[in-house]
N, C-alpha and C. Protein backbone atom coordinates (compact mmCIF):
# COMPACT_ATOMS: atom_id res chain seq x y z
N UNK A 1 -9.57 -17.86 -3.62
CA UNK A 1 -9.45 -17.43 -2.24
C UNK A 1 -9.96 -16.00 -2.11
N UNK A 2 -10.12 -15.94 -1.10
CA UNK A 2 -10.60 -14.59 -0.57
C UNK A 2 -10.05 -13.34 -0.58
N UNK A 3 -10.13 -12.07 -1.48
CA UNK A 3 -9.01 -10.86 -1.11
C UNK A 3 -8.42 -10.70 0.22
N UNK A 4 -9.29 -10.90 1.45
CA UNK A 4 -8.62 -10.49 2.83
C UNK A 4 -7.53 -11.38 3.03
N UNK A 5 -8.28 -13.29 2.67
CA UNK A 5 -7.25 -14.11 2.83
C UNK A 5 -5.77 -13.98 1.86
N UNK A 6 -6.62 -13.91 0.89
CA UNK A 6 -4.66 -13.54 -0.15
C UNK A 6 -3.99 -12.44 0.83
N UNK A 7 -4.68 -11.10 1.01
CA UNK A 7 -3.72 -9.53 1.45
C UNK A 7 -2.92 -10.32 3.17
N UNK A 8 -3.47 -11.02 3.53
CA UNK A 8 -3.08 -11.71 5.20
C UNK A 8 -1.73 -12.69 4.41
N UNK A 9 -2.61 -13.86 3.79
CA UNK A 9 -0.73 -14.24 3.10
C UNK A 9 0.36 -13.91 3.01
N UNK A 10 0.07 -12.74 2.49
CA UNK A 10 1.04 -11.80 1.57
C UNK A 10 1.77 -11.03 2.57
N UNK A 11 1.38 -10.33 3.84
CA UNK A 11 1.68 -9.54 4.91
C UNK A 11 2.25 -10.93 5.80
N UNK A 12 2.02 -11.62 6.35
CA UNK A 12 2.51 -12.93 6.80
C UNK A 12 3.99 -13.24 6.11
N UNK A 13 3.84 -13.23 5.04
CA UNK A 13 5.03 -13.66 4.18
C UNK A 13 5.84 -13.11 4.45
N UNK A 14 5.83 -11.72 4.73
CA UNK A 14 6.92 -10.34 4.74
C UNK A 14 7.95 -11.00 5.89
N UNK A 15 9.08 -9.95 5.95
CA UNK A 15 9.93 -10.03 7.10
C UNK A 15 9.28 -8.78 7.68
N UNK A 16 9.87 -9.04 9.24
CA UNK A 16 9.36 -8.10 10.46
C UNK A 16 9.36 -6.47 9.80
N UNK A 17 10.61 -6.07 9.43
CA UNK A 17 10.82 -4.66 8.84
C UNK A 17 10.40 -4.18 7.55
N UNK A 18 9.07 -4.82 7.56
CA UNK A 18 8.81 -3.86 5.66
C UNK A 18 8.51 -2.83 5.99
N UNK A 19 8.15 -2.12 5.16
CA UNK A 19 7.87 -0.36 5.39
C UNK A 19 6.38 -0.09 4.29
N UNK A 20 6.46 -0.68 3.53
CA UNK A 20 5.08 -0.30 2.65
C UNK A 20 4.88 -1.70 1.52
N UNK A 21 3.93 -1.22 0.84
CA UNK A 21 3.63 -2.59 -0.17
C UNK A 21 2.39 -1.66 -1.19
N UNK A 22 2.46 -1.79 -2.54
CA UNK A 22 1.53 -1.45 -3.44
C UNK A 22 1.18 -2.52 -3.93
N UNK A 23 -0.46 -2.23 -3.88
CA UNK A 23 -1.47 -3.47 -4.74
C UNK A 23 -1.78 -2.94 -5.92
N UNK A 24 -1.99 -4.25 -6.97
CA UNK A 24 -2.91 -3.54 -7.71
C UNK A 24 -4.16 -4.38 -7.43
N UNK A 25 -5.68 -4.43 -7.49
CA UNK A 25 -6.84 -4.67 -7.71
C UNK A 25 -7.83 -4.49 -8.86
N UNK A 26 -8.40 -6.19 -9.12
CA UNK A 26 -8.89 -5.94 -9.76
C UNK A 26 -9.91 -6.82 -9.95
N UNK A 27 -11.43 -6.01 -9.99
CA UNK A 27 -12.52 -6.72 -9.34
C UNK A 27 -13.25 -7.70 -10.71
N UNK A 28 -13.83 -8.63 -10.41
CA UNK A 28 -14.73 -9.81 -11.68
C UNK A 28 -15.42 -9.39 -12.35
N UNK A 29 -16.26 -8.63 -11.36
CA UNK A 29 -17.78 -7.94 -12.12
C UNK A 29 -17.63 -6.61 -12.39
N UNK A 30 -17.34 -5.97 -13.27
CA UNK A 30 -17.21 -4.77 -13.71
C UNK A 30 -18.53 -3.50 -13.16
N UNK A 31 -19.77 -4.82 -13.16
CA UNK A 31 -21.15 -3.79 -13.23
C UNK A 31 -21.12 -3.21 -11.75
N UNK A 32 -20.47 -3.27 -10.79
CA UNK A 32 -20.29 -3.17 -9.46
C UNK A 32 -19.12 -2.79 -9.00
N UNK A 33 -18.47 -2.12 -9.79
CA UNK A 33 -17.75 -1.10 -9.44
C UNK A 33 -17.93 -0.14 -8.91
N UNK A 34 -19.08 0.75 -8.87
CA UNK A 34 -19.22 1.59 -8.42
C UNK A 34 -19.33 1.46 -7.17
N UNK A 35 -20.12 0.38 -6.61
CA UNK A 35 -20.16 0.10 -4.86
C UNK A 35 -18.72 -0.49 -4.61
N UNK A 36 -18.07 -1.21 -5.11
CA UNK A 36 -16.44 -1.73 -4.88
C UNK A 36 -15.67 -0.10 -4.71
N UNK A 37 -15.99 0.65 -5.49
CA UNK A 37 -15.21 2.06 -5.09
C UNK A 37 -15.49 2.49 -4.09
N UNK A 38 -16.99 2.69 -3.20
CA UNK A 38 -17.58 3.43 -2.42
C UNK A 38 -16.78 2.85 -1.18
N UNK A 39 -16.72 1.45 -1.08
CA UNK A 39 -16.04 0.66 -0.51
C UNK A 39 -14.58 1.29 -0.06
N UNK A 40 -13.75 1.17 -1.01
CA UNK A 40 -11.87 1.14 -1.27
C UNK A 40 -11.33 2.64 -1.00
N UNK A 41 -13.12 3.41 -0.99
CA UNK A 41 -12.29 4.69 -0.47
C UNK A 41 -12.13 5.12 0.98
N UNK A 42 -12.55 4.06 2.11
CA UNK A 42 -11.85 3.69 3.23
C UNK A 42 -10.78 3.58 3.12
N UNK A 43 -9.45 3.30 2.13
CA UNK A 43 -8.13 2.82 2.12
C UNK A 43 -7.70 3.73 1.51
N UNK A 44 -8.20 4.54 0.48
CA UNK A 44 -7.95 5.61 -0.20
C UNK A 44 -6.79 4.82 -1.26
N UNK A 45 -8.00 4.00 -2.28
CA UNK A 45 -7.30 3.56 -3.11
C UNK A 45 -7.67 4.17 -4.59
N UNK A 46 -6.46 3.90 -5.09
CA UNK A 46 -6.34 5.30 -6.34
C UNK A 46 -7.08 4.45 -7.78
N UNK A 47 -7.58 4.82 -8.49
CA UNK A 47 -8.70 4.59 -9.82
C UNK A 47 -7.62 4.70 -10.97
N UNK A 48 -6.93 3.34 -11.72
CA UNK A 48 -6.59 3.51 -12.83
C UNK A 48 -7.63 4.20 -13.55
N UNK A 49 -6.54 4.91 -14.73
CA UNK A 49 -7.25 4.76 -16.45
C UNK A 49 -7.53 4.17 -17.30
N UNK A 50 -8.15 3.40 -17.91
CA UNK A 50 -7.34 2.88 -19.29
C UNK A 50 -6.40 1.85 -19.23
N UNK A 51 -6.28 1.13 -17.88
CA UNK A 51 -5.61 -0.21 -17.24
C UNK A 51 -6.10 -1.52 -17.05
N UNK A 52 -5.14 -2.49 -17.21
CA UNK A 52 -6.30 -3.76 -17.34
C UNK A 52 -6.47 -3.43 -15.53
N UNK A 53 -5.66 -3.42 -14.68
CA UNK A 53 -6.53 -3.06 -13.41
C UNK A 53 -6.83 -1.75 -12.99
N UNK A 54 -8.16 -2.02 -11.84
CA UNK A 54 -9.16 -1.12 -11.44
C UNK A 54 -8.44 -0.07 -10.39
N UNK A 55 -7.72 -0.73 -9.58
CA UNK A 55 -6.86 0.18 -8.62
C UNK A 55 -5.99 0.18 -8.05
N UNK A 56 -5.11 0.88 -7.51
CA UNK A 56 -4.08 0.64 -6.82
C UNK A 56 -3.95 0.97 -5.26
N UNK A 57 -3.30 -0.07 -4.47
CA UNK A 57 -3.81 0.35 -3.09
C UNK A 57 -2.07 0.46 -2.38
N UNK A 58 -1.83 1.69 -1.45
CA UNK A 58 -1.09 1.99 -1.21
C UNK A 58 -0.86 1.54 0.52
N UNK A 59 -0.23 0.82 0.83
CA UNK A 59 -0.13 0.23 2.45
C UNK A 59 0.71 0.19 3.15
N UNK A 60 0.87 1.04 4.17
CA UNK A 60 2.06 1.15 5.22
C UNK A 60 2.17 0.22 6.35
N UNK A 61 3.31 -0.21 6.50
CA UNK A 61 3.30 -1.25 7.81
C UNK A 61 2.83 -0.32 9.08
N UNK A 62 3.96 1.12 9.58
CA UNK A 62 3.77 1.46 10.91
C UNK A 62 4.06 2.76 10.57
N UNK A 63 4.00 3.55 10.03
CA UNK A 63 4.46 4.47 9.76
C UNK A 63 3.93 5.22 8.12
N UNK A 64 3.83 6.41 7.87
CA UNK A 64 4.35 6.43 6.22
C UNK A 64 2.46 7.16 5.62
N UNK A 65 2.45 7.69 4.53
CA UNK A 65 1.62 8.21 3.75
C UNK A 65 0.74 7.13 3.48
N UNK A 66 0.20 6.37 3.55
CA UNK A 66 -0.61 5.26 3.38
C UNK A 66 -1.58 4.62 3.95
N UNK A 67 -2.61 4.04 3.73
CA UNK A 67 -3.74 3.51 4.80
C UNK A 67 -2.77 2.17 5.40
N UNK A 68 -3.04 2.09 6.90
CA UNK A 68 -2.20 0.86 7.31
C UNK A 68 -3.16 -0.73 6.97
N UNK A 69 -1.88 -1.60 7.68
CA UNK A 69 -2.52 -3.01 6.70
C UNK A 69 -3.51 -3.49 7.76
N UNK A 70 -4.26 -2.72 8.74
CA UNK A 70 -5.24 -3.26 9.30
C UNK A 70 -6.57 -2.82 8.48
N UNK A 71 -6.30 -1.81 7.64
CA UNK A 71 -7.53 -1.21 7.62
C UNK A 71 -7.48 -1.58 6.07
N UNK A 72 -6.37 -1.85 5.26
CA UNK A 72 -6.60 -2.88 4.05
C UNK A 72 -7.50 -3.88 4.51
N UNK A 73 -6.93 -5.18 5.38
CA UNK A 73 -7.83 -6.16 5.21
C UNK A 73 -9.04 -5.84 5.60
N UNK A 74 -9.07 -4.91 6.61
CA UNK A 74 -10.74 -5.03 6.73
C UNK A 74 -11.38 -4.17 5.30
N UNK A 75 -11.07 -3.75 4.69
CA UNK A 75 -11.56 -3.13 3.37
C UNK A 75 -11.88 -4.24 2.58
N UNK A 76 -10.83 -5.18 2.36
CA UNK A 76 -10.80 -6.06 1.65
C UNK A 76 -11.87 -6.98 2.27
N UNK A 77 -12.24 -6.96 3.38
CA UNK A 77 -13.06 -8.23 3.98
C UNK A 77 -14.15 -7.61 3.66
N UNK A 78 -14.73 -6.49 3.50
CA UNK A 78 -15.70 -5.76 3.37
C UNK A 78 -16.28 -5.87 1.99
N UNK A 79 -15.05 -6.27 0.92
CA UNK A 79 -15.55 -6.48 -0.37
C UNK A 79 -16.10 -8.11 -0.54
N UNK A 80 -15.02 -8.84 0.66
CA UNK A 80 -15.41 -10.10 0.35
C UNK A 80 -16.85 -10.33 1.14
N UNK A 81 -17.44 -9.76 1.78
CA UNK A 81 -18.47 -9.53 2.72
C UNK A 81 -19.84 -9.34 1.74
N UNK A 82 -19.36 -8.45 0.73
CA UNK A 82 -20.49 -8.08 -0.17
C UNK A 82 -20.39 -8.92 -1.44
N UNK A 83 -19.93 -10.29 -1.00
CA UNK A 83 -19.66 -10.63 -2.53
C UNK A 83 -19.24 -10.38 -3.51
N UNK A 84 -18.39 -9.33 -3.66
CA UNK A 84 -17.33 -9.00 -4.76
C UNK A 84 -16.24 -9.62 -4.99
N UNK A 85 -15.92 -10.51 -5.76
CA UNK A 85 -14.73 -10.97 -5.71
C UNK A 85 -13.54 -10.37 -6.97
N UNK A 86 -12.21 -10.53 -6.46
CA UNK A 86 -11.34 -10.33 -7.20
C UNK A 86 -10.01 -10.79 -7.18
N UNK A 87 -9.10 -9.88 -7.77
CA UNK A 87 -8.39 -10.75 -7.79
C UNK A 87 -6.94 -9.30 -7.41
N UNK A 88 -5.89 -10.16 -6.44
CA UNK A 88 -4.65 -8.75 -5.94
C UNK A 88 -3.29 -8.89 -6.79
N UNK A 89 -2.65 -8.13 -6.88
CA UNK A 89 -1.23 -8.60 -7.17
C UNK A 89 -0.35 -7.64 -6.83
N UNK A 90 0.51 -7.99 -6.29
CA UNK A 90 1.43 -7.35 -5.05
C UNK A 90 2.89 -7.09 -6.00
N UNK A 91 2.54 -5.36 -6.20
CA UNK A 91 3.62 -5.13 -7.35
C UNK A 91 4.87 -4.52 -6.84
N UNK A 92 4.77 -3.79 -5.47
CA UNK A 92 5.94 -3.39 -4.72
C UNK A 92 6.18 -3.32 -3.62
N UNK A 93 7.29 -4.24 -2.60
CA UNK A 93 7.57 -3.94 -1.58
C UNK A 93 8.56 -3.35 -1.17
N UNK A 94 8.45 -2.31 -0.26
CA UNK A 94 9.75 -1.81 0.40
C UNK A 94 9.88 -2.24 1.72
N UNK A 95 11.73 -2.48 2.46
CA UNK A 95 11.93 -3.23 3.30
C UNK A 95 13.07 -1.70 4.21
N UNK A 96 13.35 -2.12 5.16
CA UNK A 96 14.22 -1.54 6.24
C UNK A 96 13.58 -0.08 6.58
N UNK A 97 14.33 0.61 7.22
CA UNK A 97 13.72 2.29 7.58
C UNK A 97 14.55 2.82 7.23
N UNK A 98 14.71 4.40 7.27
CA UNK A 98 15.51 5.19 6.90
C UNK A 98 15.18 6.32 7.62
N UNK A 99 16.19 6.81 7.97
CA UNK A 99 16.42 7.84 9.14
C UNK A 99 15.71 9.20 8.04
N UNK A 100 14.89 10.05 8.94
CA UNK A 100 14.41 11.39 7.90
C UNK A 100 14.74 12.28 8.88
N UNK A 101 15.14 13.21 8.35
CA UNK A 101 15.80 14.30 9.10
C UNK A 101 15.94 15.63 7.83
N UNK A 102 14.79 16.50 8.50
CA UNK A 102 14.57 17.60 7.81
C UNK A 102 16.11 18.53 7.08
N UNK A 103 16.28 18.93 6.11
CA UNK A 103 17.28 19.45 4.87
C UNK A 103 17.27 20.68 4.43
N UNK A 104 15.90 21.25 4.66
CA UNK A 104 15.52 22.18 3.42
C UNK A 104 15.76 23.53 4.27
N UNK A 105 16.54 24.20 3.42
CA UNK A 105 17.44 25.37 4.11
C UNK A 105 18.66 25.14 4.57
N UNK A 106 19.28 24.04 4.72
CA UNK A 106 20.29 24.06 5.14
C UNK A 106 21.46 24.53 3.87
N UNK A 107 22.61 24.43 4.16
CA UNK A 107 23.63 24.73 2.75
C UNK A 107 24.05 23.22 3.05
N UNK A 108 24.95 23.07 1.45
CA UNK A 108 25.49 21.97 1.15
C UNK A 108 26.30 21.05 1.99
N UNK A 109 26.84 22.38 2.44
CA UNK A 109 28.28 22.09 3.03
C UNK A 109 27.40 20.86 4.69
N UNK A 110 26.27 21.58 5.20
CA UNK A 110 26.04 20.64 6.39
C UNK A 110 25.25 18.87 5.52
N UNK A 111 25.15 19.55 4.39
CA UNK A 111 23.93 18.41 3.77
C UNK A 111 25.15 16.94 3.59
N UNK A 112 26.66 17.55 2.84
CA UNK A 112 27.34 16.54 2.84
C UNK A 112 28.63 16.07 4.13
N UNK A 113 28.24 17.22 4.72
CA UNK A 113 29.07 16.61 6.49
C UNK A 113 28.04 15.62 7.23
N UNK A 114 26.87 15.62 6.69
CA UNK A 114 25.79 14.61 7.99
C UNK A 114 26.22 13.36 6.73
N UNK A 115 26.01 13.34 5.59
CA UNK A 115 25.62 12.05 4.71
C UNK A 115 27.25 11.39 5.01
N UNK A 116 28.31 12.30 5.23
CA UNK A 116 29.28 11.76 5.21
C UNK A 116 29.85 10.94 7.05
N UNK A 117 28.99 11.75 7.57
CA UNK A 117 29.06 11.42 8.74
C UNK A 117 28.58 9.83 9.45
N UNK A 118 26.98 9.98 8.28
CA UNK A 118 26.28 8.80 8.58
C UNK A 118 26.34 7.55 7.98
N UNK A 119 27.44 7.67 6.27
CA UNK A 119 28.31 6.38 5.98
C UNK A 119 29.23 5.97 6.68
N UNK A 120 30.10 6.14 7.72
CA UNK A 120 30.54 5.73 8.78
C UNK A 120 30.66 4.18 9.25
C-alpha cells in the first residue's frame, strides 16, 4: 500500500483527541534518498544514524511543535507521486490535552497550590 494510504489508516484509526504521533520511515531504494530527503524536509523530518530506519517524522493533530497531519500526507503522497516506495511504523501516540500554564518564576509555594488545586 501506499505511504499516504497507510499514514490516512493510521490517523482514521485514532480517537477524536490525539495530540501527536511519531513515525519512523523507511524508504526501498536506498540510491534515492537523497531526493526522498529533499522531499520530507517539507515535514521537517529528522535523519537517523546508524538505524535500520531512515527517519523519523514528528505529527501534531491541532496544536504542538510538529508538522500537522495534513501536510504529512501530502509529503507522503509526494513520495508516493515520485515513485518511492516505503514502508511506516507508527512508534508513538499521545492522547488527551493538558492544560499549559506558564511556571517559570513563580515560587513553590504557588507551583503546589495550583497542582493541588487542579487534582480536585
Amino acid at each position: 500500500m501506499a505511504l499516504a494510504g497507510t499514514f490516512q489508516e493510521i490517523v482514521d484509526s485514532l480517537p477524536r483527541d490525539w495530540t501527536d504521533l511519531v513515525f519512523d520511515l523507511r524508504i526501498a531504494d536506498e540510491d534515492r534518498y537523497v531526493e526522498a530527503a529533499v522531499i520530507l524536509a517539507q515535514c521537517n523530518a529528522q535523519g537517523y544514524s546508524r538505524h535500520d530506519w531512515h527517519w523519523r517524522i514528528n505529527c501534531a493533530h491541532e496544536f504542538g511543535h510538529a508538522a500537522s497531519a495534513q501536510t504529512v500526507h501530502g509529503v507522503l503522497a509526494q513520495l508516493d507521486g515520485a515513485g518511492i516506495a516505503g514502508e511506516l511504523a507508527l512508534r508513538q501516540v499521545r492522547e488527551g490535552r493538558h492544560e499549559v500554564v506558564p511556571m517559570w518564576g513563580r515560587p513553590e509555594s504557588v507551583r503546589r497550590e495550583f497542582a493541588q488545586r487542579r487534582a480536585q
